[in-house]
N, C-alpha and C. Protein backbone atom coordinates (compact mmCIF):
# COMPACT_ATOMS: atom_id res chain seq x y z
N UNK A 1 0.84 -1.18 0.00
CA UNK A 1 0.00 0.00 0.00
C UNK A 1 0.89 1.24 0.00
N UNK A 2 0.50 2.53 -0.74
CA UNK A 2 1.61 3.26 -0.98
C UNK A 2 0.69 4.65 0.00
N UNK A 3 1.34 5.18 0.95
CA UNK A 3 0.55 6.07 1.71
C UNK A 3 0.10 7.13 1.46
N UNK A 4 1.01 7.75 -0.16
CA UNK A 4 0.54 8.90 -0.78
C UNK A 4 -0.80 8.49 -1.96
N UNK A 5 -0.93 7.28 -2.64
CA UNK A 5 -1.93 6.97 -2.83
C UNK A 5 -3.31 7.11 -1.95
N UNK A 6 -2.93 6.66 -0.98
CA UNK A 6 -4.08 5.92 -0.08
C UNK A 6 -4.86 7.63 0.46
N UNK A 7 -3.78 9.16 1.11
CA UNK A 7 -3.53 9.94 1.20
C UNK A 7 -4.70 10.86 0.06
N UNK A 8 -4.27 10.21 -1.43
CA UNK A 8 -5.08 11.36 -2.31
C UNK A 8 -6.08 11.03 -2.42
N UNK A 9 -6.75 9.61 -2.31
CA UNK A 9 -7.95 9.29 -2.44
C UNK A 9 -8.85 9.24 -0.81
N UNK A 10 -8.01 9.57 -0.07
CA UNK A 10 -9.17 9.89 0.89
C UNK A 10 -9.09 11.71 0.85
N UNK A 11 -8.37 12.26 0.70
CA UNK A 11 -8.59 13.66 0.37
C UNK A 11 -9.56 14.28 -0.60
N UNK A 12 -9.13 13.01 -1.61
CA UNK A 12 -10.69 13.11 -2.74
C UNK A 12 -11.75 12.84 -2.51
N UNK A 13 -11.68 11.96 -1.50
CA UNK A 13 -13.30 11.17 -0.93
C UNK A 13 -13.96 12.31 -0.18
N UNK A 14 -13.02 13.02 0.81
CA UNK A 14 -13.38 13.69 1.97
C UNK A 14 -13.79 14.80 1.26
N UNK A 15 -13.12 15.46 0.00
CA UNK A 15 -13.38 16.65 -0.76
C UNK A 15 -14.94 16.26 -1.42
N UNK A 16 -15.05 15.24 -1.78
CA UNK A 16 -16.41 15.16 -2.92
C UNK A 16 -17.77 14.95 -1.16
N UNK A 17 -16.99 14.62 -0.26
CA UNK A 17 -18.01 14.60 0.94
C UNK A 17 -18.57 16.08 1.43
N UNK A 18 -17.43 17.17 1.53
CA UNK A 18 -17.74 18.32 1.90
C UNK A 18 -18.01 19.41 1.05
N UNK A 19 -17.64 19.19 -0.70
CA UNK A 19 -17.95 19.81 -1.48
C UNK A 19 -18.68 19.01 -3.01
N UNK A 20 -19.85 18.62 -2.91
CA UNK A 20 -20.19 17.69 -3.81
C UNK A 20 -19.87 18.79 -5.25
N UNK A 21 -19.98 17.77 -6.45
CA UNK A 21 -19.49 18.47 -7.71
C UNK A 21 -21.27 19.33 -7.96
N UNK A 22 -20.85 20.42 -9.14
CA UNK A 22 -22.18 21.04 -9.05
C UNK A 22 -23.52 19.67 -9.94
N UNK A 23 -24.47 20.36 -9.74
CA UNK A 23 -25.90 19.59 -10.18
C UNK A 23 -25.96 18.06 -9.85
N UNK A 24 -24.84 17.72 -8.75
CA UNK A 24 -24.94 16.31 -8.26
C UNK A 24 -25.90 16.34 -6.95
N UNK A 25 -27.24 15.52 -7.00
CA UNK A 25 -28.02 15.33 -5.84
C UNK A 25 -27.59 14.52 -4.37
N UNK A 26 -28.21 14.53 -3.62
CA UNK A 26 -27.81 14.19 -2.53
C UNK A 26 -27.35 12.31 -2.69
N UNK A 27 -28.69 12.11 -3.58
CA UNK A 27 -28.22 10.65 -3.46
C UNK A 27 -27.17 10.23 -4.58
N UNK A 28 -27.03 11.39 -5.57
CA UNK A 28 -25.82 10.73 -6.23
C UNK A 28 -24.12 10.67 -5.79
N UNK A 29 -24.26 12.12 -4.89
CA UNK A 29 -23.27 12.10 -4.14
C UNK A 29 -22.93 10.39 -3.43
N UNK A 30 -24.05 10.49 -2.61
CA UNK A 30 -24.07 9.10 -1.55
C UNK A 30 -23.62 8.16 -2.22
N UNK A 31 -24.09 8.13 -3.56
CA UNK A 31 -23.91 6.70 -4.28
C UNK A 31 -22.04 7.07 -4.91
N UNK A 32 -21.32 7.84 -4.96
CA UNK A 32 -20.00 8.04 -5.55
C UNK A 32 -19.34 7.93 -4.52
N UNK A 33 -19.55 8.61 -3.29
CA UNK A 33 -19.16 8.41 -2.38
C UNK A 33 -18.80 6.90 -1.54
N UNK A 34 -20.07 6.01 -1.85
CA UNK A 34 -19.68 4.70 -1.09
C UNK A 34 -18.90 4.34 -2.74
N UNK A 35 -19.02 4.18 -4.04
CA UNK A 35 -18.09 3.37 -4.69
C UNK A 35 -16.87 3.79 -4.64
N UNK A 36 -16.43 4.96 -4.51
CA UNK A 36 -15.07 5.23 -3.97
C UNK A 36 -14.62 4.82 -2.44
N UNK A 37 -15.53 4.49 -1.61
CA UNK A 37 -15.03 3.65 -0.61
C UNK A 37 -15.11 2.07 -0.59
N UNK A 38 -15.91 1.69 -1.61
CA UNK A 38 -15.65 0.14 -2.54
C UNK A 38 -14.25 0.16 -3.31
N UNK A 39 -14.26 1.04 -3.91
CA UNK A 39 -12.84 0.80 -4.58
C UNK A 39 -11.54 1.00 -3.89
N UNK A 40 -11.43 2.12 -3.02
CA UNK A 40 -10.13 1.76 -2.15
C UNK A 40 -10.22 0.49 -1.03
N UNK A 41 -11.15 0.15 -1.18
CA UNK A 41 -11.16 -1.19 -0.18
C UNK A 41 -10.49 -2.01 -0.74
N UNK A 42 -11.32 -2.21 -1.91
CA UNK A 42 -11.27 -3.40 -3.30
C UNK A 42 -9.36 -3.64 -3.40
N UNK A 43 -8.84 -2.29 -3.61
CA UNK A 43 -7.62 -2.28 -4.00
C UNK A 43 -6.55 -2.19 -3.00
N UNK A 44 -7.13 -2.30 -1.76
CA UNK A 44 -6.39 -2.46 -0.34
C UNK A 44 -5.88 -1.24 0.11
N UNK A 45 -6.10 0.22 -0.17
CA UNK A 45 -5.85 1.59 0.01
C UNK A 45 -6.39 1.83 1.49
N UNK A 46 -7.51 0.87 1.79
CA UNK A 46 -8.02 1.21 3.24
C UNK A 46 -8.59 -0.19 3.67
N UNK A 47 -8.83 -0.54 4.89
CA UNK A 47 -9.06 -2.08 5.34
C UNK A 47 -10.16 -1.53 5.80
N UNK A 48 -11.38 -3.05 6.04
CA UNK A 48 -12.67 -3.22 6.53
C UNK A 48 -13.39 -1.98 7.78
N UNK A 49 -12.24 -1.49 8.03
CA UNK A 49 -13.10 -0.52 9.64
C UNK A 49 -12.69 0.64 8.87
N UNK A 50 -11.92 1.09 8.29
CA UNK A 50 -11.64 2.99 7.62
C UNK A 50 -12.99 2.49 6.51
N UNK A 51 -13.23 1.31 5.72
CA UNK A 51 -14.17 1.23 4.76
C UNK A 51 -15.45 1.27 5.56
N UNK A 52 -15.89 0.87 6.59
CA UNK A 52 -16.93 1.25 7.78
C UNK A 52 -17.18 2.37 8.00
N UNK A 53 -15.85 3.22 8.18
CA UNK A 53 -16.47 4.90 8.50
C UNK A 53 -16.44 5.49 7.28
N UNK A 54 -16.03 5.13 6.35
CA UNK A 54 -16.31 6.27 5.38
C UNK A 54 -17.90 6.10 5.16
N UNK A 55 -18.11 4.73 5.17
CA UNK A 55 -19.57 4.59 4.67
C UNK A 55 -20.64 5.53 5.93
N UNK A 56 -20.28 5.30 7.09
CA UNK A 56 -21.55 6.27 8.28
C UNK A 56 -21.09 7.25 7.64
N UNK A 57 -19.94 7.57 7.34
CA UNK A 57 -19.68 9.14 7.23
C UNK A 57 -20.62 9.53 5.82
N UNK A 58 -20.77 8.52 4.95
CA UNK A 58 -21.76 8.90 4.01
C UNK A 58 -23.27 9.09 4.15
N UNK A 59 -23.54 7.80 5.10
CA UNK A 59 -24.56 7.38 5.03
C UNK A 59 -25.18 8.78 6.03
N UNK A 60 -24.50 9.97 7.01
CA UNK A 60 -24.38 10.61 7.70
C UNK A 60 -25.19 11.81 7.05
N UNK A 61 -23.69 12.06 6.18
CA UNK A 61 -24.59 13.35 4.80
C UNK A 61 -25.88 13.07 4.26
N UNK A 62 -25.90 12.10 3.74
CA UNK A 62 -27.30 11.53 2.78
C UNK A 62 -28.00 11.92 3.80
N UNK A 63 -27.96 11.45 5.33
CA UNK A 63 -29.73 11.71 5.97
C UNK A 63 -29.67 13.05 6.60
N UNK A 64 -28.23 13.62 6.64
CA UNK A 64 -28.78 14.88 6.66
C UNK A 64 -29.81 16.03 5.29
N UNK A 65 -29.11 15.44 4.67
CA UNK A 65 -29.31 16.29 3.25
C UNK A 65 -30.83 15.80 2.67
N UNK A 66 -31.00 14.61 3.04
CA UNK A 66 -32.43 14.45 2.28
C UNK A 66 -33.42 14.82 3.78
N UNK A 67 -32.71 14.91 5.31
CA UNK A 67 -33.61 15.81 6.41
C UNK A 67 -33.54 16.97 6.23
N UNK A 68 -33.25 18.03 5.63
CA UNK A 68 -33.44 19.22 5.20
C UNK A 68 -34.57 19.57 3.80
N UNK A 69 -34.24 18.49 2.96
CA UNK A 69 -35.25 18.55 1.57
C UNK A 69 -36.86 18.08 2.21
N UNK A 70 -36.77 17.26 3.12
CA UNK A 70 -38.22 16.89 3.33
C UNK A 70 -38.91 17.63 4.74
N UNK A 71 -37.98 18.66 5.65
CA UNK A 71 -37.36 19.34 6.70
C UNK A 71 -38.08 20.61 5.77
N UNK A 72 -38.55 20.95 4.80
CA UNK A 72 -38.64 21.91 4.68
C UNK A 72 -37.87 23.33 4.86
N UNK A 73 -36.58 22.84 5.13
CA UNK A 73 -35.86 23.96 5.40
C UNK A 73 -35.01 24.43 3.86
């Protein structure tokens, strides 16, 4: 495992978490978000428990973001 690899793709993960790309919805975010934490798994960049939190950490945004759309706020 090379640590500057492992390094840019969670910087990328964490970036597309706190700044989704424009006209991407909440659930498409969610859904790029967990296959980029499928794929650094897949390719051994992160093991079974960092692949665990990225996913709450997704699954986190999504129910915030779709509790605000139905939140009326």
């Amino acid at each position: 495992m090379n640590d500057d690899q492992k390094k840019q793709a969670l910087a990328a993960w964490h970036k597309l978490l706190n700044e989704p790309e424009i006209r991407m919805d909440a659930e498409e975010q969610y859904d790029e978000l967990l296959k980029a934490a499928d794929e650094m798994e897949r390719t051994g960049l992160i093991n079974s428990s960092e692949w665990r939190k990225l996913v709450k950490a997704a699954g986190t945004s999504f129910a915030k973001a779709i509790e605000g759309v139905g939140g009326g706020t």
